[in-house]
PDB file of N, CA and C in Angstrom:
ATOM      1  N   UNK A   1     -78.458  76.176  17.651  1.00  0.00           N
ATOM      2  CA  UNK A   1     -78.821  74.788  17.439  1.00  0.00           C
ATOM      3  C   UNK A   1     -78.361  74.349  16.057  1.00  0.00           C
ATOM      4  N   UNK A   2     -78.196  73.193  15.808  1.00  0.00           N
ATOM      5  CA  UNK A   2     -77.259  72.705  14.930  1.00  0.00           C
ATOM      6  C   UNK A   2     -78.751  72.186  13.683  1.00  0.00           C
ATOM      7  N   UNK A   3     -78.184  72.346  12.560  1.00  0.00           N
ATOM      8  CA  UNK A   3     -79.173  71.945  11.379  1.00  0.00           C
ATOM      9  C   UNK A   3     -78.846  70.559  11.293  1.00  0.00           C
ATOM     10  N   UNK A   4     -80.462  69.798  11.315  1.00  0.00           N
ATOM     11  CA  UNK A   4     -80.019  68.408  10.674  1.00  0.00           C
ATOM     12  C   UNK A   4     -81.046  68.083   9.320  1.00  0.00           C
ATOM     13  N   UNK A   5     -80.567  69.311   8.410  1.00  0.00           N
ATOM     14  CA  UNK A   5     -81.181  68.977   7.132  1.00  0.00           C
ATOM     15  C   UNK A   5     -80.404  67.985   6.044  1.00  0.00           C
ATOM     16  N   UNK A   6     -79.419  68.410   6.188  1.00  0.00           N
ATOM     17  CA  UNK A   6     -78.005  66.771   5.795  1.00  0.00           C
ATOM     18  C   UNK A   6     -78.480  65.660   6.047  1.00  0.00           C
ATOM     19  N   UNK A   7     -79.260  65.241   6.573  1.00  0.00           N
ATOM     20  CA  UNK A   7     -79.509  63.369   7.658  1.00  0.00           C
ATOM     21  C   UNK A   7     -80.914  63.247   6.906  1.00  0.00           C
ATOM     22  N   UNK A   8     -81.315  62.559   6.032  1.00  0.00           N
ATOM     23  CA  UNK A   8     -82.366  62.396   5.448  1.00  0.00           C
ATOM     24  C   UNK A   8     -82.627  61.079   4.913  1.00  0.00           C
ATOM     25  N   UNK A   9     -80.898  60.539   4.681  1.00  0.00           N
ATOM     26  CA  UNK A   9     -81.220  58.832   3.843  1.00  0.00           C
ATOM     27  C   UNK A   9     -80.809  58.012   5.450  1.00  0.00           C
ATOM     28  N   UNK A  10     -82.209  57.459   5.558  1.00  0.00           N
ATOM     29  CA  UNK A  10     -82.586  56.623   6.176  1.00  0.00           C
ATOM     30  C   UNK A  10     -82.454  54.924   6.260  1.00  0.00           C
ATOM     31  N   UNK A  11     -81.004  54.085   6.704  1.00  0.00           N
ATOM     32  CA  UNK A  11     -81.685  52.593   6.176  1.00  0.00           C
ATOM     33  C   UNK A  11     -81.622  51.974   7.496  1.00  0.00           C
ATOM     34  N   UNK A  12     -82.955  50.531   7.640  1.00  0.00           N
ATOM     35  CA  UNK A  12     -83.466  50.571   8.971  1.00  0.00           C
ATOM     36  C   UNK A  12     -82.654  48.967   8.194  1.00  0.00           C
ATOM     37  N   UNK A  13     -81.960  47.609   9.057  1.00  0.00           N
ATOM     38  CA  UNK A  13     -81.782  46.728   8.340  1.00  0.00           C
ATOM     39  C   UNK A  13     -82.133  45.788   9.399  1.00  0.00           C
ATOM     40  N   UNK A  14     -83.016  45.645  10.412  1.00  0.00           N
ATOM     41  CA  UNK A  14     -83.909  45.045  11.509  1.00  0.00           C
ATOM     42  C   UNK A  14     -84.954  45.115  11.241  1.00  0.00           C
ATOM     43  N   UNK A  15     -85.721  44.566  11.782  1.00  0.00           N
ATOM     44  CA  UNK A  15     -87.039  44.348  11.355  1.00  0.00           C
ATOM     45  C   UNK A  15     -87.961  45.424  12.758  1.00  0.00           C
ATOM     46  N   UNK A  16     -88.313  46.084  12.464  1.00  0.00           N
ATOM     47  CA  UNK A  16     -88.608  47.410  13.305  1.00  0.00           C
ATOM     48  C   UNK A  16     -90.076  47.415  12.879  1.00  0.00           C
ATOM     49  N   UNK A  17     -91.134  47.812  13.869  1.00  0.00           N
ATOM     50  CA  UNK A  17     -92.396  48.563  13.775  1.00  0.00           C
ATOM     51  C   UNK A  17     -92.823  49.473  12.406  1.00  0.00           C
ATOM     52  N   UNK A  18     -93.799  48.911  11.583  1.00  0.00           N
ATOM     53  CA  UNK A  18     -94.370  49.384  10.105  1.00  0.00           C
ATOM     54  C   UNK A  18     -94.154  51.364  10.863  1.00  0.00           C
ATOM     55  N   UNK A  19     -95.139  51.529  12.229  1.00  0.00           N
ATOM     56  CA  UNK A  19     -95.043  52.701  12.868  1.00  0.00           C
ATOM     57  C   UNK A  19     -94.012  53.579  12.605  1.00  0.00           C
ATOM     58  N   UNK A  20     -92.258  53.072  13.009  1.00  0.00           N
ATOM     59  CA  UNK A  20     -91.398  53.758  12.659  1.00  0.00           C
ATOM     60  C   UNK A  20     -91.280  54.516  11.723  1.00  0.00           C
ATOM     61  N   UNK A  21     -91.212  53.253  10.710  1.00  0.00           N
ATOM     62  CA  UNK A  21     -91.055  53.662   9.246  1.00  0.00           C
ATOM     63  C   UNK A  21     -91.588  54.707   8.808  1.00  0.00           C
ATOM     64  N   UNK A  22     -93.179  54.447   8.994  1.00  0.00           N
ATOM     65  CA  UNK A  22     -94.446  55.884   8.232  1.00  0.00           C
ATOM     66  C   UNK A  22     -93.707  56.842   9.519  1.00  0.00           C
ATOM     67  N   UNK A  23     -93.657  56.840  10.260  1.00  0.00           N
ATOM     68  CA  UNK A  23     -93.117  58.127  11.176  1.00  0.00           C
ATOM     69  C   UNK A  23     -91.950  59.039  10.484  1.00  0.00           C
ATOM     70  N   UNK A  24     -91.101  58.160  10.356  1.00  0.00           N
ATOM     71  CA  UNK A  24     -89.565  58.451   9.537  1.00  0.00           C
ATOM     72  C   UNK A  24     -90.552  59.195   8.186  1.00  0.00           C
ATOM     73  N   UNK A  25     -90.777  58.905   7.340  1.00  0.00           N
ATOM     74  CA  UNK A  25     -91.778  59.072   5.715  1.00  0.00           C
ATOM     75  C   UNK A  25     -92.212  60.309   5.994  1.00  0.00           C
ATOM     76  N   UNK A  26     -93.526  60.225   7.026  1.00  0.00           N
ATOM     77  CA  UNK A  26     -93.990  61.381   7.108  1.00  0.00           C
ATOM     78  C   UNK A  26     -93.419  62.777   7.748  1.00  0.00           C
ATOM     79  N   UNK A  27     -91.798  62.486   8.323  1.00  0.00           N
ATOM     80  CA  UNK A  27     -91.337  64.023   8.856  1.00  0.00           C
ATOM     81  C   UNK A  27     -90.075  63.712   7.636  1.00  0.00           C
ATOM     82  N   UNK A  28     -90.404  63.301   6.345  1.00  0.00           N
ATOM     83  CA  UNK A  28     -89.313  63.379   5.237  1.00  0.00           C
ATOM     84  C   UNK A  28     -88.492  63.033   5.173  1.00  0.00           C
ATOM     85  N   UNK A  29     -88.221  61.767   5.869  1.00  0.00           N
ATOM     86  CA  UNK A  29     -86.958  60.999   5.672  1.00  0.00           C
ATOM     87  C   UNK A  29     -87.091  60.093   4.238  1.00  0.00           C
ATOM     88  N   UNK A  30     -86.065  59.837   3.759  1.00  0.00           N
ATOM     89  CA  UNK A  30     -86.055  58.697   2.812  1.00  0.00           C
ATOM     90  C   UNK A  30     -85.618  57.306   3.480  1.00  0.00           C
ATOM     91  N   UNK A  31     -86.433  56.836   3.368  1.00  0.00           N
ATOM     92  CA  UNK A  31     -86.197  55.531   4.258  1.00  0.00           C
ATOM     93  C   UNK A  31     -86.155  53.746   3.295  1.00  0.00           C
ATOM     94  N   UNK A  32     -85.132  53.030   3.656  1.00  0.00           N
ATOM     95  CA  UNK A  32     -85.156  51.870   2.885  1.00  0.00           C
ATOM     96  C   UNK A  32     -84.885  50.997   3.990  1.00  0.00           C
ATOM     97  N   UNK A  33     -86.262  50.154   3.561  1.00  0.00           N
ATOM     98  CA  UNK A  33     -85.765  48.618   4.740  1.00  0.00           C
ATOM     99  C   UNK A  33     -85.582  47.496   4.365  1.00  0.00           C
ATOM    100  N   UNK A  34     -84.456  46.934   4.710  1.00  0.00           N
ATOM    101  CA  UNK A  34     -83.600  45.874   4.019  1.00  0.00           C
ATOM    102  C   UNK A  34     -83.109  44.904   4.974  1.00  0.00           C
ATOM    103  N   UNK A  35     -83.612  43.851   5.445  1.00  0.00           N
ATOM    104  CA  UNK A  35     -83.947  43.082   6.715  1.00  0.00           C
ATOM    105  C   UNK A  35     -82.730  41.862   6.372  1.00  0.00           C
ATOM    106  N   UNK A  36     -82.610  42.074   5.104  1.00  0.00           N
ATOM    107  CA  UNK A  36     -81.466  41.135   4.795  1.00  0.00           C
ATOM    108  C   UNK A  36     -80.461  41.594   5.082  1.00  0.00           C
ATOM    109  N   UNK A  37     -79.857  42.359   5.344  1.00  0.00           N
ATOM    110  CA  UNK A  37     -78.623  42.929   5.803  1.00  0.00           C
ATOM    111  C   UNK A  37     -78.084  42.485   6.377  1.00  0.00           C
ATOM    112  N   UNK A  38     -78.442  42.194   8.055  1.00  0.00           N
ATOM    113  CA  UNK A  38     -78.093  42.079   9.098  1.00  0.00           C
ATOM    114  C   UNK A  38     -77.584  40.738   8.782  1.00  0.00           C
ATOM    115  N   UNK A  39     -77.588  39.477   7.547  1.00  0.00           N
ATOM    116  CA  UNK A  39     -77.609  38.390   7.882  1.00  0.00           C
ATOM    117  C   UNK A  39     -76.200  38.426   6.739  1.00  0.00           C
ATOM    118  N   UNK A  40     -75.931  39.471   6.067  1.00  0.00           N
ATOM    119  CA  UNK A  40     -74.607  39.661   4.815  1.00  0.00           C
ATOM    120  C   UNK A  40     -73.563  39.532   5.342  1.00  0.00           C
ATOM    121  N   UNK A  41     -72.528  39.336   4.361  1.00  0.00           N
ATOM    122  CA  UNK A  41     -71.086  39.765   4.933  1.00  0.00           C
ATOM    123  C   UNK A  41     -71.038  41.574   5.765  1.00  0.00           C
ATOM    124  N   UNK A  42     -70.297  41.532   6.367  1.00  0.00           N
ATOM    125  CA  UNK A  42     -70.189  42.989   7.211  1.00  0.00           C
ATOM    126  C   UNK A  42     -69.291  43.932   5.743  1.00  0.00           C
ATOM    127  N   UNK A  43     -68.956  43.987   4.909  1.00  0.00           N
ATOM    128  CA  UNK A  43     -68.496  44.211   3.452  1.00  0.00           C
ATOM    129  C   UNK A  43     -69.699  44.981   2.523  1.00  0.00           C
ATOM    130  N   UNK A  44     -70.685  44.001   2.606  1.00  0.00           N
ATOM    131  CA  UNK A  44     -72.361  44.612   1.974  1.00  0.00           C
ATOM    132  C   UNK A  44     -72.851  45.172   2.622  1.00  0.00           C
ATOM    133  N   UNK A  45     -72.474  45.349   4.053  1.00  0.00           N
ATOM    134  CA  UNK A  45     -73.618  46.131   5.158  1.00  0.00           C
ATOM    135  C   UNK A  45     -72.642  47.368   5.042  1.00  0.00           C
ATOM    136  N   UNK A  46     -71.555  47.078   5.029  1.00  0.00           N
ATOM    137  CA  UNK A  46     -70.537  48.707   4.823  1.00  0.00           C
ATOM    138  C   UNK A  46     -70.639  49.675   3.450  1.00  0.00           C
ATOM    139  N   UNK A  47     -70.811  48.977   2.430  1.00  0.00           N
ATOM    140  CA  UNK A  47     -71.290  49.407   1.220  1.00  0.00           C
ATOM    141  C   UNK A  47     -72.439  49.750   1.116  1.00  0.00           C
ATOM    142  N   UNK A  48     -73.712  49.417   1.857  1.00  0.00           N
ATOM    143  CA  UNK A  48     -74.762  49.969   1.799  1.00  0.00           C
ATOM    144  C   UNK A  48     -74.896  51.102   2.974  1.00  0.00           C
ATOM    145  N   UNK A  49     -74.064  51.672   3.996  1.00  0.00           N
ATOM    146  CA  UNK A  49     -74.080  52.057   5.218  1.00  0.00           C
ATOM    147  C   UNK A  49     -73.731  53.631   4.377  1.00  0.00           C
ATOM    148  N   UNK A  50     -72.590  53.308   3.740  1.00  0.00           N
ATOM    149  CA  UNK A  50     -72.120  54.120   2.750  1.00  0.00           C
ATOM    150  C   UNK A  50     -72.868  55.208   2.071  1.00  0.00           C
ATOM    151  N   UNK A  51     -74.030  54.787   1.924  1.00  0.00           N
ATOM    152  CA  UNK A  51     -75.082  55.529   0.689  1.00  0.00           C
ATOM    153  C   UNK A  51     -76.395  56.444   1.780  1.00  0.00           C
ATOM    154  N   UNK A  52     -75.922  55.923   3.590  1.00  0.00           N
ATOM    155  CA  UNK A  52     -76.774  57.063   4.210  1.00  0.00           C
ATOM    156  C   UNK A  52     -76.516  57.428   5.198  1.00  0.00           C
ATOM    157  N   UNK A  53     -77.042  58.512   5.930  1.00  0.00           N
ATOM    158  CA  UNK A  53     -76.933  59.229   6.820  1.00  0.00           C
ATOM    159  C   UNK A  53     -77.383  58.655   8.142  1.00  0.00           C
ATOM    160  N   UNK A  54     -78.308  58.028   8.643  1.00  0.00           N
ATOM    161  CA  UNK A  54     -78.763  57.206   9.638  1.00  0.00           C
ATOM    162  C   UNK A  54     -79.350  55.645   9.598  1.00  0.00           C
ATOM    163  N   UNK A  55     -78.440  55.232  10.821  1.00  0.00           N
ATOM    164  CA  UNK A  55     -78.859  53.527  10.328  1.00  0.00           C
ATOM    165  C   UNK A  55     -79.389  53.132  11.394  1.00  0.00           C
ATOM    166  N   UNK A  56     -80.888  52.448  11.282  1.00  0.00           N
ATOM    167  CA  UNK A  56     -81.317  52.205  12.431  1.00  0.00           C
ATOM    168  C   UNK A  56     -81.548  50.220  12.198  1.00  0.00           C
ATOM    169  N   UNK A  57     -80.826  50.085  13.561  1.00  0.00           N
ATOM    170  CA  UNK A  57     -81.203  48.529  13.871  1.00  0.00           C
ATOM    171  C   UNK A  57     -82.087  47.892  14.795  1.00  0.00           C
ATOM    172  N   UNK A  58     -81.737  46.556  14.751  1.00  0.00           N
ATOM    173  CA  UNK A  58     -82.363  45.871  16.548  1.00  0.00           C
ATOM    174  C   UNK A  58     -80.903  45.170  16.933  1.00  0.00           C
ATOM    175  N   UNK A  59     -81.357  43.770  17.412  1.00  0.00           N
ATOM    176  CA  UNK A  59     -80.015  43.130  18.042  1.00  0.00           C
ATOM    177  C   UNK A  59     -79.108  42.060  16.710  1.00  0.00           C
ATOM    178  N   UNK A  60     -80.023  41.994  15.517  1.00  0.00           N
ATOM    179  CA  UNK A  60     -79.803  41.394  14.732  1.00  0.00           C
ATOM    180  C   UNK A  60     -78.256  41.961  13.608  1.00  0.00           C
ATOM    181  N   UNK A  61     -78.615  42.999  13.672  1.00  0.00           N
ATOM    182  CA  UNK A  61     -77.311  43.598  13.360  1.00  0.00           C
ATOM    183  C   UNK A  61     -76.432  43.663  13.993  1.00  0.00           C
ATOM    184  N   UNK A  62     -75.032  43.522  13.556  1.00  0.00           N
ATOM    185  CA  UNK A  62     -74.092  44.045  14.582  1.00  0.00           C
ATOM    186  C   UNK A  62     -73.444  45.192  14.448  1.00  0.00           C
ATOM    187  N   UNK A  63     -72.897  46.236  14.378  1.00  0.00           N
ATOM    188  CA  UNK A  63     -72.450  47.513  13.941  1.00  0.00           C
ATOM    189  C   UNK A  63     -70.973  47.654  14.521  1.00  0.00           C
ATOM    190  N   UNK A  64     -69.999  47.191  13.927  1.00  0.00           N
ATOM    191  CA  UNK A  64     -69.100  46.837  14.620  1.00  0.00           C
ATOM    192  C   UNK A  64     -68.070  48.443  13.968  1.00  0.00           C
ATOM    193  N   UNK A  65     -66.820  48.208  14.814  1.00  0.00           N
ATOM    194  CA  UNK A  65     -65.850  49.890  14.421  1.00  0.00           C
ATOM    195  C   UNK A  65     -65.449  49.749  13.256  1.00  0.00           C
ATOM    196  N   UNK A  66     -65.730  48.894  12.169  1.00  0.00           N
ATOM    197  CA  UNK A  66     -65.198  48.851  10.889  1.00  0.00           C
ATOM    198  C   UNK A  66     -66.364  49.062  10.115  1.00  0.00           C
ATOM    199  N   UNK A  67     -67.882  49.058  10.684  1.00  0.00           N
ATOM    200  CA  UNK A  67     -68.843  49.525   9.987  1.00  0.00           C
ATOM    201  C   UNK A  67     -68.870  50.954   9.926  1.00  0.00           C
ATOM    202  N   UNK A  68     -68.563  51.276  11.453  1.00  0.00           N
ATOM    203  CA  UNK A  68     -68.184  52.794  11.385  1.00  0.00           C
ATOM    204  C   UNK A  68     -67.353  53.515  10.903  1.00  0.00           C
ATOM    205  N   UNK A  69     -65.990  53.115  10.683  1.00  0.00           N
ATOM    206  CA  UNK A  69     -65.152  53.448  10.057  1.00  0.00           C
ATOM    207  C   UNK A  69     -65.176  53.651   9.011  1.00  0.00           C
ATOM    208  N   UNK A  70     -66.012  52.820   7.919  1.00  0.00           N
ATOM    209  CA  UNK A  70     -66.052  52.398   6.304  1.00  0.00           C
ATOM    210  C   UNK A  70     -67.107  52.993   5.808  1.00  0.00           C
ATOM    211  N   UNK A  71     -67.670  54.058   7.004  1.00  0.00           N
ATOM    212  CA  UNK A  71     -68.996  54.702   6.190  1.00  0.00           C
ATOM    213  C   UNK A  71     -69.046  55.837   7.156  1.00  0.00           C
ATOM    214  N   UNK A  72     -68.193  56.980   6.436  1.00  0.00           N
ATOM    215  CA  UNK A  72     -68.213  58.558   6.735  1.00  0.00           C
ATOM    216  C   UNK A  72     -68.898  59.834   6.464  1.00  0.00           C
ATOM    217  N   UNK A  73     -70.208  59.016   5.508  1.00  0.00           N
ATOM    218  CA  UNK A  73     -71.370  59.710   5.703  1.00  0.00           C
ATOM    219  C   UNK A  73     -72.051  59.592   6.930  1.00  0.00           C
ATOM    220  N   UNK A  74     -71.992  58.459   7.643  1.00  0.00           N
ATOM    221  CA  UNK A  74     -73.385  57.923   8.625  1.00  0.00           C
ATOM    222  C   UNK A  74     -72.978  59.191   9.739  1.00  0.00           C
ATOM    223  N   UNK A  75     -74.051  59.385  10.206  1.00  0.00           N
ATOM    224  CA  UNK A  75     -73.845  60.552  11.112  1.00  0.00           C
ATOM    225  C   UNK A  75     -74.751  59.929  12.788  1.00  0.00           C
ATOM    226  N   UNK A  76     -75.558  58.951  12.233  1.00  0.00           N
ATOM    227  CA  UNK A  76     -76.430  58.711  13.472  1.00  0.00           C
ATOM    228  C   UNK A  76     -76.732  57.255  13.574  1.00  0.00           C
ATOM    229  N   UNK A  77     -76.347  56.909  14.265  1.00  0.00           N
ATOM    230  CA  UNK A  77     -77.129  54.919  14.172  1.00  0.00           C
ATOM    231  C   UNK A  77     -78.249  55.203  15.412  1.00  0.00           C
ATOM    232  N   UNK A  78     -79.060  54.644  15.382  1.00  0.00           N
ATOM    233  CA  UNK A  78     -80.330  54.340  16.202  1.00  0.00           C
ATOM    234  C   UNK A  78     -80.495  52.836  16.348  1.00  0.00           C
ATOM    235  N   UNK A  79     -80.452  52.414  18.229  1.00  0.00           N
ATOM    236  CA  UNK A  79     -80.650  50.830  17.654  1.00  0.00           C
ATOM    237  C   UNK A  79     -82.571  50.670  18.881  1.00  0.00           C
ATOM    238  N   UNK A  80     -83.255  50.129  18.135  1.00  0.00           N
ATOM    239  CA  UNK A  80     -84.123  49.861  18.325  1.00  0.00           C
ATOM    240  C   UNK A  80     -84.266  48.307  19.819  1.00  0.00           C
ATOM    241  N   UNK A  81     -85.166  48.545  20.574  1.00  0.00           N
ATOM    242  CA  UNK A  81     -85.167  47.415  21.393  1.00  0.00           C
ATOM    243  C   UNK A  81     -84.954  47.757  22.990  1.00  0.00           C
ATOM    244  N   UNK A  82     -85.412  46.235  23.500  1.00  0.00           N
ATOM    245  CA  UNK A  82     -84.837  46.579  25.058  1.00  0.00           C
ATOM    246  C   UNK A  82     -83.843  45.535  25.616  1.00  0.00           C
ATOM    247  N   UNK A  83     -84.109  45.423  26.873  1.00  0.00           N
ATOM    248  CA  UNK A  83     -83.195  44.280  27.660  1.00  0.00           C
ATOM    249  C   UNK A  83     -81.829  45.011  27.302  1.00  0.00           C
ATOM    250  N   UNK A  84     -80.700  43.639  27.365  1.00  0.00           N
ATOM    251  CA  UNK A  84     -79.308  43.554  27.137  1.00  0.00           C
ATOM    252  C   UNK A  84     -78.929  42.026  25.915  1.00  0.00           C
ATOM    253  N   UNK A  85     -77.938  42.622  25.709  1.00  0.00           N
ATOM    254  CA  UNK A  85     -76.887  41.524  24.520  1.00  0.00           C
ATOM    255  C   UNK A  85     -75.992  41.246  24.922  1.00  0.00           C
TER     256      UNK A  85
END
């Protein structure tokens, strides 16, 4: 089984359940939530994507192949929510 002690910086940039968050906290993630994001140039969301390991959204973000591309730390996106977009 594969180690995921590397994946620890956490940024959530949707507005997600307080729940998550303390969930994320309490199994030691470092977690930053920054709700403004989703509304930046895709430039500031790549520069901040940059600085972690998992990015969790809702529908408000968009995560497009140049977010992925421009940030070769991120190892995991998580997008929060139901229905369709």
């Amino acid at each position: 089984m594969d180690s995921y002690d590397d994946m620890n910086r956490v940024l959530i940039t949707d507005d997600v359940d307080t729940q998550c968050v303390d969930m994320l906290k309490a199994n030691g993630f470092l977690v930053e939530k920054d709700i403004k994001l989703a509304k930046q140039p895709k430039e500031e969301l790549i520069k901040r994507v940059q600085e972690v390991d998992i990015l969790i959204v809702r529908s408000a973000t968009k995560v497009t192949s140049a977010i992925i591309e421009g940030s070769p730390r991120l190892k995991l996106i998580g997008r929060a929510g139901t229905g369709t977009d």
